[in-house]
Protein backbone atom coordinates (compact mmCIF):
# COMPACT_ATOMS: atom_id res chain seq x y z
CA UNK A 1 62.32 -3.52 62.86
CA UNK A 2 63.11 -7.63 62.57
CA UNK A 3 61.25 -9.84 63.42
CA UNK A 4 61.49 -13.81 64.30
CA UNK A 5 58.88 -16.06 63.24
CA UNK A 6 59.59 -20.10 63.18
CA UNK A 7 57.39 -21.97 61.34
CA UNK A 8 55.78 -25.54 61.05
CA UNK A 9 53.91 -25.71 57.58
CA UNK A 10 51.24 -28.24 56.87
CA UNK A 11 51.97 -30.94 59.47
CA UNK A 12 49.61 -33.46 59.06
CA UNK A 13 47.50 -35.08 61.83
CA UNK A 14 44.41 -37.46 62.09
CA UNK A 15 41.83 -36.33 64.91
CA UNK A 16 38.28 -36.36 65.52
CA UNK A 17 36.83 -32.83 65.23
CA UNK A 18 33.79 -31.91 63.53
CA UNK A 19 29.60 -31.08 64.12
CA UNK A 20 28.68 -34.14 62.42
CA UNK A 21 28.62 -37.80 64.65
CA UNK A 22 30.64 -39.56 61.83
CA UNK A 23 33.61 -36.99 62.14
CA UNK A 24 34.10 -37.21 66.03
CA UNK A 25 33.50 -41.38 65.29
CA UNK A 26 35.51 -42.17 62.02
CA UNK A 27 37.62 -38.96 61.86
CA UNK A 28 39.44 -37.07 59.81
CA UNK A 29 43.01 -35.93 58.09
CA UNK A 30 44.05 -32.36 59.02
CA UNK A 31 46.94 -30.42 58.31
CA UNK A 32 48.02 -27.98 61.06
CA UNK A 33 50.06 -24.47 60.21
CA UNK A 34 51.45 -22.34 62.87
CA UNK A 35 53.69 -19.40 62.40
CA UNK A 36 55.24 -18.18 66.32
CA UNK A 37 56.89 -14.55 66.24
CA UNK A 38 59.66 -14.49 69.72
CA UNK A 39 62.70 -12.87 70.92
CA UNK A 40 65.55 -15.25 69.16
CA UNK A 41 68.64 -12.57 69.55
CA UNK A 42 69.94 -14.97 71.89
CA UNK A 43 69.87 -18.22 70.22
CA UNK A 44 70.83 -16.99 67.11
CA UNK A 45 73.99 -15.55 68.33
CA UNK A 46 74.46 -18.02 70.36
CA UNK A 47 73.40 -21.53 68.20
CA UNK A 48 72.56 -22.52 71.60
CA UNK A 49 68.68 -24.21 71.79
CA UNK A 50 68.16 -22.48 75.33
CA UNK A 51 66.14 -19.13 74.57
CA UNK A 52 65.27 -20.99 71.28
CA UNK A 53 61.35 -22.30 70.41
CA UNK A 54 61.53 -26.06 69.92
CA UNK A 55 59.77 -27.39 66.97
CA UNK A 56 59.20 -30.29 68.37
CA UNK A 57 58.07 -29.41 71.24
CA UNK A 58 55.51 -26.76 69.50
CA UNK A 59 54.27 -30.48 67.13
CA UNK A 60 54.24 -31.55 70.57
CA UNK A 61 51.63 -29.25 72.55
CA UNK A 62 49.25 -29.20 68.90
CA UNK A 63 49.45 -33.31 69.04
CA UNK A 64 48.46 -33.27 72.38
CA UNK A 65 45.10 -30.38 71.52
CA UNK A 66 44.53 -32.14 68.56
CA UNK A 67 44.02 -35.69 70.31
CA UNK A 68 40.36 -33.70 72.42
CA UNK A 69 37.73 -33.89 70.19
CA UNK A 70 35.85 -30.65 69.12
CA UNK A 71 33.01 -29.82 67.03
CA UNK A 72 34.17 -26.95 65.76
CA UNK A 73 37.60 -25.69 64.18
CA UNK A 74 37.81 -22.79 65.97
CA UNK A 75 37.73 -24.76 69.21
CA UNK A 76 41.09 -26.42 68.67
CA UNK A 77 42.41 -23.57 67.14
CA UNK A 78 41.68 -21.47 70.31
CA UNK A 79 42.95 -24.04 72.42
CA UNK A 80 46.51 -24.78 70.51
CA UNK A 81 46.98 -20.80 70.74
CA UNK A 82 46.49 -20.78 74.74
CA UNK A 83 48.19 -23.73 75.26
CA UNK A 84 51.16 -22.39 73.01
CA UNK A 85 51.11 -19.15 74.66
CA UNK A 86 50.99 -21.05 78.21
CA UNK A 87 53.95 -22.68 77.56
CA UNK A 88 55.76 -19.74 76.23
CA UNK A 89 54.86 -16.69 77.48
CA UNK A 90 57.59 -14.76 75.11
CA UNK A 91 55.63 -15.71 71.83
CA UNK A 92 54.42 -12.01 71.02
CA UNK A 93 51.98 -13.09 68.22
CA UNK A 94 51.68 -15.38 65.47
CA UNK A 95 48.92 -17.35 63.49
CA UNK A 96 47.58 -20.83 64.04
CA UNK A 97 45.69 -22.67 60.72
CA UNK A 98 44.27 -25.95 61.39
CA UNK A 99 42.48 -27.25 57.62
CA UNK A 100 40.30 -30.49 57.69
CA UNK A 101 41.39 -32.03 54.48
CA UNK A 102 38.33 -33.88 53.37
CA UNK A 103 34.90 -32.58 55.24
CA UNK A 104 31.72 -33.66 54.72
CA UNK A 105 30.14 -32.00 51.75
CA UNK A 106 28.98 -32.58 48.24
CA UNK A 107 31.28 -29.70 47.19
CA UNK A 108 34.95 -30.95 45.85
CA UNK A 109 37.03 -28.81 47.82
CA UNK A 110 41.08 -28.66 48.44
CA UNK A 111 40.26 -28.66 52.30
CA UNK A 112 38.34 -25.65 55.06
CA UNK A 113 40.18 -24.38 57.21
CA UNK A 114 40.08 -22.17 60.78
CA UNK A 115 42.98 -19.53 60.91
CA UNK A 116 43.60 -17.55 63.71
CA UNK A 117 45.86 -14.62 63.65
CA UNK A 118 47.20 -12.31 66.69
């Protein structure tokens, strides 16, 4: 069976999330990956963008749930998945990664991330 997935890979975004003060205050560098699985029969025979999933307007609705502070990753995560899902009901699954790119620790680490897959 096919299946259609668009993607938006690593988009980079500073926001204010994290459990310590100095990351809702100062902030932080994150790099946001979603994968959306839809219906595209249409809009691929077609080359029409009706029926098609906007990338900019998918950048558009994780901007807008990255700009509320959270402590936690999984908080923005959940949040860019319902608001995604809101807006699109035909999105039949996908995965939504959201990696803070420098946190807080004495570790030297690429980035942690939050990865939510349905």
């Amino acid at each position: 069976m096919a299946r259609s997935i668009i993607e938006i890979n690593r988009l980079k975004m500073y926001a204010y999330h994290g459990v310590e003060e100095q990351e809702r205050e100062i902030g932080n560098e994150f790099e946001i990956s979603v994968h959306l699985e839809y219906p595209s029969e249409i809009p691929m025979q077609n080359d029409r963008i009706e029926g098609a999933l906007s990338y900019g307007e998918v950048a558009r609705v994780i901007e807008q749930e990255m700009a509320k502070k959270s402590y936690l990753l999984e908080n923005v995560v959940y949040r860019i998945v319902e608001q995604l899902k809101f807006n699109w009901p035909r999105i039949s699954g996908g995965s939504v990664t959201v990696a803070k790119l420098h946190p807080p620790m004495k570790y030297q680490v690429e980035n942690c991330a939050f990865t939510y897959v349905w």
